[in-house]
C-alpha atoms as a PDB file:
ATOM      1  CA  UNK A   1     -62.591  14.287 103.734  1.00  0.00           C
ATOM      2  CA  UNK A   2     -63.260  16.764 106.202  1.00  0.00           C
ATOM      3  CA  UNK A   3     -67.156  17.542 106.727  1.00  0.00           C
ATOM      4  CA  UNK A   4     -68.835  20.586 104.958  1.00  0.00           C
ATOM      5  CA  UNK A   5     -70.022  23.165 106.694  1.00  0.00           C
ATOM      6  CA  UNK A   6     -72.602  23.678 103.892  1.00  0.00           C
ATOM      7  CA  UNK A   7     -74.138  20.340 103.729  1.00  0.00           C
ATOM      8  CA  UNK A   8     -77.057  21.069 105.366  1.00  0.00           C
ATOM      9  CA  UNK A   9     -77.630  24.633 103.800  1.00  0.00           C
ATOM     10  CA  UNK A  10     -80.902  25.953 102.174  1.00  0.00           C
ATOM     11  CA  UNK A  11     -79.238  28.631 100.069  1.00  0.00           C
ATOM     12  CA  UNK A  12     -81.832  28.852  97.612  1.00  0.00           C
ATOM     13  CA  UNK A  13     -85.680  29.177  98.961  1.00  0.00           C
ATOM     14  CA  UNK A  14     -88.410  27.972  96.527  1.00  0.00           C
ATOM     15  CA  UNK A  15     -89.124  31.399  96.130  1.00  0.00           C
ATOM     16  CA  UNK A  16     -87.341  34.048  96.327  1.00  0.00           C
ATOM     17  CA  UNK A  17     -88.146  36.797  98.206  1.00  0.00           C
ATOM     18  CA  UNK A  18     -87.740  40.223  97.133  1.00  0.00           C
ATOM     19  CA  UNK A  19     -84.476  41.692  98.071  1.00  0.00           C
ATOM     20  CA  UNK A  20     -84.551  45.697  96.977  1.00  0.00           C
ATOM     21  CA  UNK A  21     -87.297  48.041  95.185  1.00  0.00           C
ATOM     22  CA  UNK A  22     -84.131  48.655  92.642  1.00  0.00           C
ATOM     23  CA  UNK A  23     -83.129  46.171  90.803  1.00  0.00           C
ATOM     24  CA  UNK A  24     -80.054  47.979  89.694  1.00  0.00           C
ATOM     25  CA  UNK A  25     -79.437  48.933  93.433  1.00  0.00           C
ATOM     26  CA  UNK A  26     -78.998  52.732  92.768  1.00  0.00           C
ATOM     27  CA  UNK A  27     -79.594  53.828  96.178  1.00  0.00           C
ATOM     28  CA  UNK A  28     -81.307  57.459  96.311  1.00  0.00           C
ATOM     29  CA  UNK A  29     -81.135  59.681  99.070  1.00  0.00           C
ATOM     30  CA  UNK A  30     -82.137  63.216  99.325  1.00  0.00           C
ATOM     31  CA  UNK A  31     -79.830  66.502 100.167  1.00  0.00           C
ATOM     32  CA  UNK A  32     -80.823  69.754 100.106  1.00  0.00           C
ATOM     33  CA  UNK A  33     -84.150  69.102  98.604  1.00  0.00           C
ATOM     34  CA  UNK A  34     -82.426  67.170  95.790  1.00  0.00           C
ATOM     35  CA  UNK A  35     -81.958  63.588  95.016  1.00  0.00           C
ATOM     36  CA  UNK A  36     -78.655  62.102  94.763  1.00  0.00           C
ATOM     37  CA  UNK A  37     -77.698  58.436  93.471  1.00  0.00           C
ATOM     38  CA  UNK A  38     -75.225  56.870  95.906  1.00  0.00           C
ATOM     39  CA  UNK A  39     -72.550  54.538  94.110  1.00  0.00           C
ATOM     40  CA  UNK A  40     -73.766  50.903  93.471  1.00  0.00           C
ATOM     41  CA  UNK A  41     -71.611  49.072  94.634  1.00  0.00           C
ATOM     42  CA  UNK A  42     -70.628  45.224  92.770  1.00  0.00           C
ATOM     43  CA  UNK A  43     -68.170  42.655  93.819  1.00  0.00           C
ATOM     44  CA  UNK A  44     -67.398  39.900  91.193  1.00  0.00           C
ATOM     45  CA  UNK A  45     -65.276  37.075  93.005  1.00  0.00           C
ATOM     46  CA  UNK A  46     -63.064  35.342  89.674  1.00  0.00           C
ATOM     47  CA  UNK A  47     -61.535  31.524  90.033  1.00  0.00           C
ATOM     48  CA  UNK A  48     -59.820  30.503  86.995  1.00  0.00           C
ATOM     49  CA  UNK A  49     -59.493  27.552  85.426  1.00  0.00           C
ATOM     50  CA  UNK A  50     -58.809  25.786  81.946  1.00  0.00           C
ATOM     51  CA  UNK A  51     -58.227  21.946  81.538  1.00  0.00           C
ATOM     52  CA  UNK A  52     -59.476  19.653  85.021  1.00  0.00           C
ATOM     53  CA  UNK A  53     -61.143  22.790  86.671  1.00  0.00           C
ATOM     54  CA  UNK A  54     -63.753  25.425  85.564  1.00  0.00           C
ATOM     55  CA  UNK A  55     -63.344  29.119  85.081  1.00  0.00           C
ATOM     56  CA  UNK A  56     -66.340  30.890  86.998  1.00  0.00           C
ATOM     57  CA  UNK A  57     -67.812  34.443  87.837  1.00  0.00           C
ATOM     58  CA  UNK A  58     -70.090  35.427  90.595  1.00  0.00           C
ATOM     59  CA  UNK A  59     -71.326  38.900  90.644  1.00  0.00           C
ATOM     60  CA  UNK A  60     -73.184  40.474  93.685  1.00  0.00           C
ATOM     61  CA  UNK A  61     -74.919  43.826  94.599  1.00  0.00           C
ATOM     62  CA  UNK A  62     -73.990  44.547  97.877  1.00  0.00           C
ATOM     63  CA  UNK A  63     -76.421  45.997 100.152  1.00  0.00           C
ATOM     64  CA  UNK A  64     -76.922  46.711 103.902  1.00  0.00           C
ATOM     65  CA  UNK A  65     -74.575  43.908 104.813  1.00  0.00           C
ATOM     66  CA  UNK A  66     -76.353  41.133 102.388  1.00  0.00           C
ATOM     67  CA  UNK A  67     -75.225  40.003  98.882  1.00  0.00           C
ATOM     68  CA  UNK A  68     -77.788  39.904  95.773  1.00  0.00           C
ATOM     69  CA  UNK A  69     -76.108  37.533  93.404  1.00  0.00           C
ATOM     70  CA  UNK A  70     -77.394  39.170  89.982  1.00  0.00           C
ATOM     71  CA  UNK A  71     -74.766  36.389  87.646  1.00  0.00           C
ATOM     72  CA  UNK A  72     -73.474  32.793  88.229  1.00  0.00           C
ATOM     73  CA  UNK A  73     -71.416  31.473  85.197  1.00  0.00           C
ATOM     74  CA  UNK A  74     -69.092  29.039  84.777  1.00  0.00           C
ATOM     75  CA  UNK A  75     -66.749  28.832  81.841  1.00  0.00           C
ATOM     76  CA  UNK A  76     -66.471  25.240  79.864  1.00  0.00           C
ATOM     77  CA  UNK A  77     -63.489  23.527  80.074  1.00  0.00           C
ATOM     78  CA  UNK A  78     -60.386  24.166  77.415  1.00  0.00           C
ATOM     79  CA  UNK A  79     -61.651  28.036  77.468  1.00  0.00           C
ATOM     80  CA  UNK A  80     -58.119  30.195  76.373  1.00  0.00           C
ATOM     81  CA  UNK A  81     -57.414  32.380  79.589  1.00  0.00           C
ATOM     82  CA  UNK A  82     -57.839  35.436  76.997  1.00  0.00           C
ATOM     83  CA  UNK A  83     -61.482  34.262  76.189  1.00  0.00           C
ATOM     84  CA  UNK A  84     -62.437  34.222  80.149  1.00  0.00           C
ATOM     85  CA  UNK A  85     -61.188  37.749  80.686  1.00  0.00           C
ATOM     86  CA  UNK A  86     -63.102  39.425  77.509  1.00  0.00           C
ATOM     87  CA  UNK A  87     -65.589  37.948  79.265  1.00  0.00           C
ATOM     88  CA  UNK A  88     -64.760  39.234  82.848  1.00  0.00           C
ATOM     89  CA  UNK A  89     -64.298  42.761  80.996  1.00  0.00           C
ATOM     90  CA  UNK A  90     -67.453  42.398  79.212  1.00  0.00           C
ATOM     91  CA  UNK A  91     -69.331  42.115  82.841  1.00  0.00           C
ATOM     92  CA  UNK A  92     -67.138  45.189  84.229  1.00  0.00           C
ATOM     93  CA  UNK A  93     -68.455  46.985  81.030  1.00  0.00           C
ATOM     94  CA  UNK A  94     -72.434  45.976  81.497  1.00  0.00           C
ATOM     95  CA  UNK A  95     -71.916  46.946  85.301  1.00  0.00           C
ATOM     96  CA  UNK A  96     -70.510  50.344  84.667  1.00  0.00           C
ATOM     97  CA  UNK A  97     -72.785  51.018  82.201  1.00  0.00           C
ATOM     98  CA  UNK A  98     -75.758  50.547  85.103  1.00  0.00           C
ATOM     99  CA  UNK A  99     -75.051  54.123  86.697  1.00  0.00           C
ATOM    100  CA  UNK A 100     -72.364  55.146  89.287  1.00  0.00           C
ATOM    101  CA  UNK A 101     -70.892  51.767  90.595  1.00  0.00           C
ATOM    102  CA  UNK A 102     -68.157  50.405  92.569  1.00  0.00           C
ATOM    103  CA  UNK A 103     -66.604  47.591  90.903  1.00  0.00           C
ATOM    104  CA  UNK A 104     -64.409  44.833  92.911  1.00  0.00           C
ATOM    105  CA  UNK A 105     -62.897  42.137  91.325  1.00  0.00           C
ATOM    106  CA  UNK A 106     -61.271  39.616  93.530  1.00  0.00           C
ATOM    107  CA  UNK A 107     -59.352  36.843  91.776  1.00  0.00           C
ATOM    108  CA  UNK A 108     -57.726  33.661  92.798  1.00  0.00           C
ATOM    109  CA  UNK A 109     -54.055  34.890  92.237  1.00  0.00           C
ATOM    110  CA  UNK A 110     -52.891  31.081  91.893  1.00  0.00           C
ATOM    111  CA  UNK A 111     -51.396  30.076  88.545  1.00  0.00           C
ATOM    112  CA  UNK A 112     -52.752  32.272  86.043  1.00  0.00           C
ATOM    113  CA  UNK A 113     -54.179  34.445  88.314  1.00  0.00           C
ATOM    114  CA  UNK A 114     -51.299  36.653  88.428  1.00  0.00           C
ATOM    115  CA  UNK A 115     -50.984  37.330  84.307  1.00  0.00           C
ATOM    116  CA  UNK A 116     -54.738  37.834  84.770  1.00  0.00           C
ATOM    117  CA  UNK A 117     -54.032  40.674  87.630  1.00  0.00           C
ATOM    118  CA  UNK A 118     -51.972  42.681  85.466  1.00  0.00           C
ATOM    119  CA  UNK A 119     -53.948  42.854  82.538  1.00  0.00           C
ATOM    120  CA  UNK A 120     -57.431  43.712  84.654  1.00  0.00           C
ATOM    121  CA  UNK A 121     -55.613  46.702  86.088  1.00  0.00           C
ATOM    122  CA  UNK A 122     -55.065  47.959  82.627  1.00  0.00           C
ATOM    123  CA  UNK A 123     -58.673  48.319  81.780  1.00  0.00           C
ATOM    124  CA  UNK A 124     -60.987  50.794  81.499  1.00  0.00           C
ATOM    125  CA  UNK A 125     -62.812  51.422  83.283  1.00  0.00           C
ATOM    126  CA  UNK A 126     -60.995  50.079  85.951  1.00  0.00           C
ATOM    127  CA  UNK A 127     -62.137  48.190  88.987  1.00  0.00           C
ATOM    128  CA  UNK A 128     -60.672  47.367  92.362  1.00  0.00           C
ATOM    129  CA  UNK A 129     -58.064  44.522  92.041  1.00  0.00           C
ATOM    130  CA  UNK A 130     -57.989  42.057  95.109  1.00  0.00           C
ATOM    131  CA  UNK A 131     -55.593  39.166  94.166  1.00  0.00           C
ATOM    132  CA  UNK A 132     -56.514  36.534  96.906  1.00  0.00           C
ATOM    133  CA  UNK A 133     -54.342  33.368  97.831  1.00  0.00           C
ATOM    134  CA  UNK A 134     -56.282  30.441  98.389  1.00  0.00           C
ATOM    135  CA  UNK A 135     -54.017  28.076 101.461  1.00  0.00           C
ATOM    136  CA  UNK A 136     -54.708  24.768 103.184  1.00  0.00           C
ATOM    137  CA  UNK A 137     -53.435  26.511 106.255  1.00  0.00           C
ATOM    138  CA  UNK A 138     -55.396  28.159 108.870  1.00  0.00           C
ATOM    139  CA  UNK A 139     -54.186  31.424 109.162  1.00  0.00           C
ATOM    140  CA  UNK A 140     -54.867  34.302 107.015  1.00  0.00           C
ATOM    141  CA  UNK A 141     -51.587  36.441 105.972  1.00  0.00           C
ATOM    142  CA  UNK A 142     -49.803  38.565 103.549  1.00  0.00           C
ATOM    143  CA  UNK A 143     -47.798  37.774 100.471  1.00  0.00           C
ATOM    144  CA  UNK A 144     -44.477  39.527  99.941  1.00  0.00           C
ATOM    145  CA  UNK A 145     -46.126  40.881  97.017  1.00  0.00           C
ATOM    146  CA  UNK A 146     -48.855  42.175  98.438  1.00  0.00           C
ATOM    147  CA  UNK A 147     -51.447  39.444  98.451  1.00  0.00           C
ATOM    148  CA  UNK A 148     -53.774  38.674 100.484  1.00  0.00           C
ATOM    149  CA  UNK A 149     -53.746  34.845 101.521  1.00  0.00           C
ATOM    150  CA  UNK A 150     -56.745  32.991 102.955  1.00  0.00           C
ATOM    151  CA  UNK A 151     -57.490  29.569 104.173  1.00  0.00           C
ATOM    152  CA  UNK A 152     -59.910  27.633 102.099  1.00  0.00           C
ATOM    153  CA  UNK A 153     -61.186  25.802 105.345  1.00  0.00           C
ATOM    154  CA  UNK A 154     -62.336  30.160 106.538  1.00  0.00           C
ATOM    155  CA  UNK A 155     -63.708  31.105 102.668  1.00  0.00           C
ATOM    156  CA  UNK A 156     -66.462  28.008 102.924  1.00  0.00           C
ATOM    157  CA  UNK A 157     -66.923  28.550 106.393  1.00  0.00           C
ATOM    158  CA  UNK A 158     -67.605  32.015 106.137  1.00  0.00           C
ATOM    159  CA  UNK A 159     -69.623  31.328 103.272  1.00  0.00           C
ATOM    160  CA  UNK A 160     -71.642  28.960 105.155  1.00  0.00           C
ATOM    161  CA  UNK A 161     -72.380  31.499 108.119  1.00  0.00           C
ATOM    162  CA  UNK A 162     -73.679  33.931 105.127  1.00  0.00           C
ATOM    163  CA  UNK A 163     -75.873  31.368 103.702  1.00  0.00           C
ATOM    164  CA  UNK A 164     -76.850  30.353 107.451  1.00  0.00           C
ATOM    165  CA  UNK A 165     -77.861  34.192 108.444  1.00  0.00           C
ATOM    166  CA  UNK A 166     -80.026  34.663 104.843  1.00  0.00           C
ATOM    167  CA  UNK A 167     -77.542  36.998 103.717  1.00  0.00           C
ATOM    168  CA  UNK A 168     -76.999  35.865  99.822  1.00  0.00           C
ATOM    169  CA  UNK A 169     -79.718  36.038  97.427  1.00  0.00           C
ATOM    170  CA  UNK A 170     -79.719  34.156  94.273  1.00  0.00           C
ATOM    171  CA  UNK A 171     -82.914  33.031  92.137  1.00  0.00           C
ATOM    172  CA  UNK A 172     -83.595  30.393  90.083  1.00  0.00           C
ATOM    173  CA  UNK A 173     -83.701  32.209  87.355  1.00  0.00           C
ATOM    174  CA  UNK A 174     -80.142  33.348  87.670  1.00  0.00           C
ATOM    175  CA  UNK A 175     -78.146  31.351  84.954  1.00  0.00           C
ATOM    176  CA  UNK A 176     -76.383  28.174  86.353  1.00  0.00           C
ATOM    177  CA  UNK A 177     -78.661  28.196  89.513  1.00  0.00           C
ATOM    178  CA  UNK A 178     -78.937  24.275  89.728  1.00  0.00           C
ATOM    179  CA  UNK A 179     -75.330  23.899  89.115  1.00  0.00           C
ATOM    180  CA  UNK A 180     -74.285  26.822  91.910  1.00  0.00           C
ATOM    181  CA  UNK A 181     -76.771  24.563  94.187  1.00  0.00           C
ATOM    182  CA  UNK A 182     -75.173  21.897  93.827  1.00  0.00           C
ATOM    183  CA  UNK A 183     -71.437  22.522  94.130  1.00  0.00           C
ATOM    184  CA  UNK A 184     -72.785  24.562  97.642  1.00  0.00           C
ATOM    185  CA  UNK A 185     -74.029  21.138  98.580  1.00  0.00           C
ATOM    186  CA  UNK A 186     -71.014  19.001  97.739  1.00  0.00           C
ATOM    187  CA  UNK A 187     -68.031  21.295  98.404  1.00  0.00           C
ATOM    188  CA  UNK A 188     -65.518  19.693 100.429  1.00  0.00           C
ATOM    189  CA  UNK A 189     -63.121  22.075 103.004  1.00  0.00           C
ATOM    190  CA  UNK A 190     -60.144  20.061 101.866  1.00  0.00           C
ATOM    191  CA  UNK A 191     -61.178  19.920  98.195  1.00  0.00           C
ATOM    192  CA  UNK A 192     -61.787  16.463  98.446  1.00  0.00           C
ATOM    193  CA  UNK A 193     -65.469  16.354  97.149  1.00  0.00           C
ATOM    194  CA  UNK A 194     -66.096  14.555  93.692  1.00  0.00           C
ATOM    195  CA  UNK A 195     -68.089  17.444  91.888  1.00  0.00           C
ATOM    196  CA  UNK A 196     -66.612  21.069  90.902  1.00  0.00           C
ATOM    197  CA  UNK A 197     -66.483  23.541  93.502  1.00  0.00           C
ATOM    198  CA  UNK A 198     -65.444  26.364  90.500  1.00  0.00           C
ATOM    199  CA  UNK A 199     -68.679  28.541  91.546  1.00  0.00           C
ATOM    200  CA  UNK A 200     -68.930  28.087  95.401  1.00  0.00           C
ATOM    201  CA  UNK A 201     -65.227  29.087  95.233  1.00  0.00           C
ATOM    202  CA  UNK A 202     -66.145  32.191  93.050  1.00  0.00           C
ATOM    203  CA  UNK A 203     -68.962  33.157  95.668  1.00  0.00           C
ATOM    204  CA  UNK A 204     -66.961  32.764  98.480  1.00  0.00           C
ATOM    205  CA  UNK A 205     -64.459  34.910  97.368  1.00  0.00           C
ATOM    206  CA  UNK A 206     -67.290  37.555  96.584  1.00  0.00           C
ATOM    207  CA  UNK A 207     -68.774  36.738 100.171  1.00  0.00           C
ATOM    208  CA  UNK A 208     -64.852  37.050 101.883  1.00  0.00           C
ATOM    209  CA  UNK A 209     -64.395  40.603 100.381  1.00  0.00           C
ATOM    210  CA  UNK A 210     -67.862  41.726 101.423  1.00  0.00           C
ATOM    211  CA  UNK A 211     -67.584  40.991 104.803  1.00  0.00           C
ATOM    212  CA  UNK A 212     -64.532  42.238 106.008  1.00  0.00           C
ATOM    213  CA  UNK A 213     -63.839  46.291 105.699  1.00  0.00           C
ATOM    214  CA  UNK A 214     -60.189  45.749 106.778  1.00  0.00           C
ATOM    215  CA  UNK A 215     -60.119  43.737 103.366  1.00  0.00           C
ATOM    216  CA  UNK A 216     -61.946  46.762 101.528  1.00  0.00           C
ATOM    217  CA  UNK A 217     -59.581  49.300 103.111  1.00  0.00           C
ATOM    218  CA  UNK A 218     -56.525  47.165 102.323  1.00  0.00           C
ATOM    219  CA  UNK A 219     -57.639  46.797  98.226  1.00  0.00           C
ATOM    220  CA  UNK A 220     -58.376  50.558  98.104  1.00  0.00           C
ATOM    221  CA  UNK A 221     -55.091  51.212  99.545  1.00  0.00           C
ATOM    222  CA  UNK A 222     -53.205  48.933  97.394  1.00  0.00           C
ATOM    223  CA  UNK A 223     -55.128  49.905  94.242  1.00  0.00           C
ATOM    224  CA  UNK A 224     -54.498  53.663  94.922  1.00  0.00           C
ATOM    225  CA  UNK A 225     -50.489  52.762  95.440  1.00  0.00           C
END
């Protein structure tokens, strides 16, 4: 198997530093003498599974260029597809129901994926659909349907330059912690590593969307279509 760039990562410090005064991450800023909330804004990368592999969710604040990861879960195995959405809609719900957000969803478009895409666009409120394409190549691309395809080998290497530059924030007492901690260590670039990888594929899709704003522009663009 080809080496992980993660192996030697500290993503999680023994304690965790503070990361913003809010911990809903409603900005303020004042204009005119008045103060204004500016949009939260949440990105909540999806990788489905059901029978070998894990269904798993990992939502982050963004925030001047870092990630706050404020949920980690991972669905047990033999979960109906229809049971892991309530539960993705469930999460858009709570997150909307913080204030004035911007909610991303970017799902592994593989298999299910699709079905899943359709049916997410449909709710209300609505988020920001990203249907991603996970390759063994090494070039990102574009699907003739409009999806965006990226190399696994780039998603855990750009995840490891994140974790690298102190950029994503999770806590142990975020639920499934250890087990997030564990598939960073053991995550393989081919896929060849013996433990899940369900959640460090979740956070690096969350992690891919957030650093790229020719990948924001092109979901807002597609989602306004």
């Amino acid at each position: 198997p080809q080496a992980c760039p993660l192996a030697t990562a500290h993503p999680l410090p023994h304690k965790a530093r503070p990361f913003a005064p809010n911990p809903d991450f409603q900005r303020s800023s004042r204009t005119g003498g008045h103060v204004t909330t500016v949009p939260s804004d949440y990105i909540i990368g999806v990788d489905l599974g059901h029978q070998v592999n894990h269904s798993a969710f990992a939502v982050a604040a963004a925030d001047n260029g870092e990630l706050r990861f404020i949920h980690l879960e991972r669905v047990p195995l033999q979960t109906g597809y229809l049971c892991v959405l309530r539960k993705l809609r469930n999460l858009v719900r709570r997150i909307a129901l913080r204030g004035p957000s911007v909610i991303t969803v970017v799902v592994d478009a593989a298999g299910p994926g699709q079905i899943a895409l359709e049916l997410v666009r449909k709710w209300k409120p609505s988020p920001i659909v990203v249907p991603v394409s996970i390759t063994r190549g090494r070039r990102p691309g574009v699907t003739k349907s409009g999806n965006r395809t990226v190399p696994r080998y780039s998603l855990i290497a750009n995840l490891a330059d994140w974790l690298t530059k102190n950029k994503i924030h999770v806590t142990r007492a975020t639920r499934c912690a250890d087990v997030w901690i564990k598939e960073i260590q053991s995550i393989q670039t081919d896929g060849g590593q013996n433990e899940h990888d369900d959640l460090a594929i979740a956070t690096a899709l969350t992690v891919w969307y957030a650093g790229s704003p020719e990948n924001r522009n092109a979901a807002k663009n597609v989602n306004n279509s």
